[in-house]
Protein backbone atom coordinates (compact mmCIF):
# COMPACT_ATOMS: atom_id res chain seq x y z
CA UNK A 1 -5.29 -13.01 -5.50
CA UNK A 2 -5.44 -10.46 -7.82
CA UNK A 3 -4.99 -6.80 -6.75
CA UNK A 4 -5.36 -4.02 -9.79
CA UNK A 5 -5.69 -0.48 -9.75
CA UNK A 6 -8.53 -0.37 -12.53
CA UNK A 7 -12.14 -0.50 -11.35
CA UNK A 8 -13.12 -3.65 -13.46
CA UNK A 9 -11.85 -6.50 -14.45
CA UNK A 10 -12.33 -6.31 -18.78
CA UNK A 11 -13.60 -9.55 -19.78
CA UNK A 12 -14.74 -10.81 -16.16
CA UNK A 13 -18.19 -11.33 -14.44
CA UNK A 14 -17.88 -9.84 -11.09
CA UNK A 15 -19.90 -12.05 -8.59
CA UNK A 16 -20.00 -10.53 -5.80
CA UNK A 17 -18.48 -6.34 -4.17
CA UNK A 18 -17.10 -7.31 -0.62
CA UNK A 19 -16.66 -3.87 -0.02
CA UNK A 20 -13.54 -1.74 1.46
CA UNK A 21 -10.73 -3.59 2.12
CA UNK A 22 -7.14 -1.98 3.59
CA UNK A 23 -3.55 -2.13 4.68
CA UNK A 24 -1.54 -0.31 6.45
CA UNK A 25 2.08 -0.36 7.65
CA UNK A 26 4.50 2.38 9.40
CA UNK A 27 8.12 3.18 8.86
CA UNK A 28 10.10 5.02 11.42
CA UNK A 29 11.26 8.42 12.67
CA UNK A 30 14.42 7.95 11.47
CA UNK A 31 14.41 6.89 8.82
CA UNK A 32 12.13 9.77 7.51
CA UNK A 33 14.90 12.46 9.53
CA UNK A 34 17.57 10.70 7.49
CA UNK A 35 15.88 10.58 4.09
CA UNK A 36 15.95 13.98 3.82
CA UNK A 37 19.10 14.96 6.20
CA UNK A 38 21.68 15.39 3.40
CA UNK A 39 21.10 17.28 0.12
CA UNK A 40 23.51 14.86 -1.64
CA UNK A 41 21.26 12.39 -1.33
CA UNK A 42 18.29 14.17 -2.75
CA UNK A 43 20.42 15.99 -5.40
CA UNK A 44 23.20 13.51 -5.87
CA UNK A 45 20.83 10.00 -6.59
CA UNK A 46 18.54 7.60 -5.48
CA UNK A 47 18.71 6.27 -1.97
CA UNK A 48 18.45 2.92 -2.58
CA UNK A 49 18.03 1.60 0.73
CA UNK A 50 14.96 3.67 1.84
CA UNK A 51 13.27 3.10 -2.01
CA UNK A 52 13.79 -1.09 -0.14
CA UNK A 53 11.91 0.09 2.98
CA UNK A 54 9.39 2.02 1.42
CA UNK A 55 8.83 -1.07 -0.78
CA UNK A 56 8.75 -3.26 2.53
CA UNK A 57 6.44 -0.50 4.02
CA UNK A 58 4.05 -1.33 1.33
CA UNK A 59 4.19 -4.80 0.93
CA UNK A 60 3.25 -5.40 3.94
CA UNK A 61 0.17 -3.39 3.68
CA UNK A 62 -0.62 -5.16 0.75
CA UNK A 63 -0.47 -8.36 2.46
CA UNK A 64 -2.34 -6.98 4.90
CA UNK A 65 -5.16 -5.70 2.55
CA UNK A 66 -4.84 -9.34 0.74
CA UNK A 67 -5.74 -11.26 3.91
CA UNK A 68 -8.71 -9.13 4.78
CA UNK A 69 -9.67 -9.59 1.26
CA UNK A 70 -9.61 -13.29 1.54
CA UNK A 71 -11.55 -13.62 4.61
CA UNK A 72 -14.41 -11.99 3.18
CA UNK A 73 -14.52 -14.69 0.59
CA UNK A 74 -12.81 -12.20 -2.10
CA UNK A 75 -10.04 -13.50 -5.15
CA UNK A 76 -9.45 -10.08 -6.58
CA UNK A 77 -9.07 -6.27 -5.24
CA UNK A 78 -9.81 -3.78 -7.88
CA UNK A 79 -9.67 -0.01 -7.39
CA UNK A 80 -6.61 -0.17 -5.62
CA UNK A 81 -4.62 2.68 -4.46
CA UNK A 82 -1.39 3.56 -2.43
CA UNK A 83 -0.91 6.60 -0.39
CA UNK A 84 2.02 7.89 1.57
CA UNK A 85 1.36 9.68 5.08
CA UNK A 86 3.42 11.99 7.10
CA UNK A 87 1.93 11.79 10.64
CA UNK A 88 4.29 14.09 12.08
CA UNK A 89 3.04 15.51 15.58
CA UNK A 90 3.49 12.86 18.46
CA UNK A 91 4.61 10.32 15.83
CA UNK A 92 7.57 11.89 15.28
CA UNK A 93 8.07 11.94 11.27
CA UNK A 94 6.69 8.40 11.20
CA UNK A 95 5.52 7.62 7.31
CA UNK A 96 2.11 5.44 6.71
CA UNK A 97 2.24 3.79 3.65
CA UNK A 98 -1.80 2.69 3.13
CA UNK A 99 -3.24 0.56 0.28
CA UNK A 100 -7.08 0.43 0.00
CA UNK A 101 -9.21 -1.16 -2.71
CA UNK A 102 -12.57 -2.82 -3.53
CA UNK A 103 -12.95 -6.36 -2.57
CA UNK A 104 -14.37 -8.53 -4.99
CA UNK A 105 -14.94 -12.03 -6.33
CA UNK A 106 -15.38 -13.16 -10.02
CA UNK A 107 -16.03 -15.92 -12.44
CA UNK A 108 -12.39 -17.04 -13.40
C-alpha cells in the first residue's frame, strides 16, 4: 500500500477515489503530564522515549487508515495528513494522534 502526502500520484492513472479514509490512536494522561513535567527535558534534549510512543501512537493509526483503505478495494492513500490532538477535559491530557487521506486505486 502506498500512503503519500501529495494529492497525485505523477506518472499514474488513478482508477478509481474511494473516498475518506482514517486512523486514529490515543496515548495516555501520563504520559502527556510527564512530557512536559520537567523543563530539563524540554530545554535540556529530546525525550527519546515519548518521540517512540508518539511514533507508536501513529503507526497504529496508520495501520488503521491502511486497513480501511484496503477494504474498500484501495492500493494507495494520497493526500495524507497527521494531526496531533489534545483532548483535555474528561480525557484527562490524553493526545490523539489522527492520520486521514484519500483512498484510491491506480494502474501500477
Amino acid at each position: 500500500m502506498l500512503i503519500i502526502t501529495s494529492p497525485t500520484l505523477e506518472g499514474k492513472k488513478i482508477n478509481e477515489y474511494y473516498g475518506l479514509v482514517t486512523g486514529d490512536a490515543l496515548l495516555g494522561a501520563n504520559l502527556y503530564k510527564d512530557m512536559f513535567s520537567g523543563v530539563r527535558d524540554v530545554v535540556g534534549g529530546r525525550t527519546s522515549k515519548y518521540e517512540e510512543e508518539l511514533t507508536t501512537a501513529r503507526n497504529l493509526a496508520l495501520k488503521s487508515m491502511k486497513e480501511k483503505a484496503e477494504e474498500k478495494g484501495a492500493n494507495a492513500i494520497i493526500g495524507t495528513r497527521v494531526a496531533y490532538h489534545n483532548l483535555g477535559g474528561t480525557m484527562g491530557n490524553t493526545i490523539m494522534v489522527t492520520v486521514v487521506g484519500t483512498a484510491v486505486s491506480f494502474q501500477e
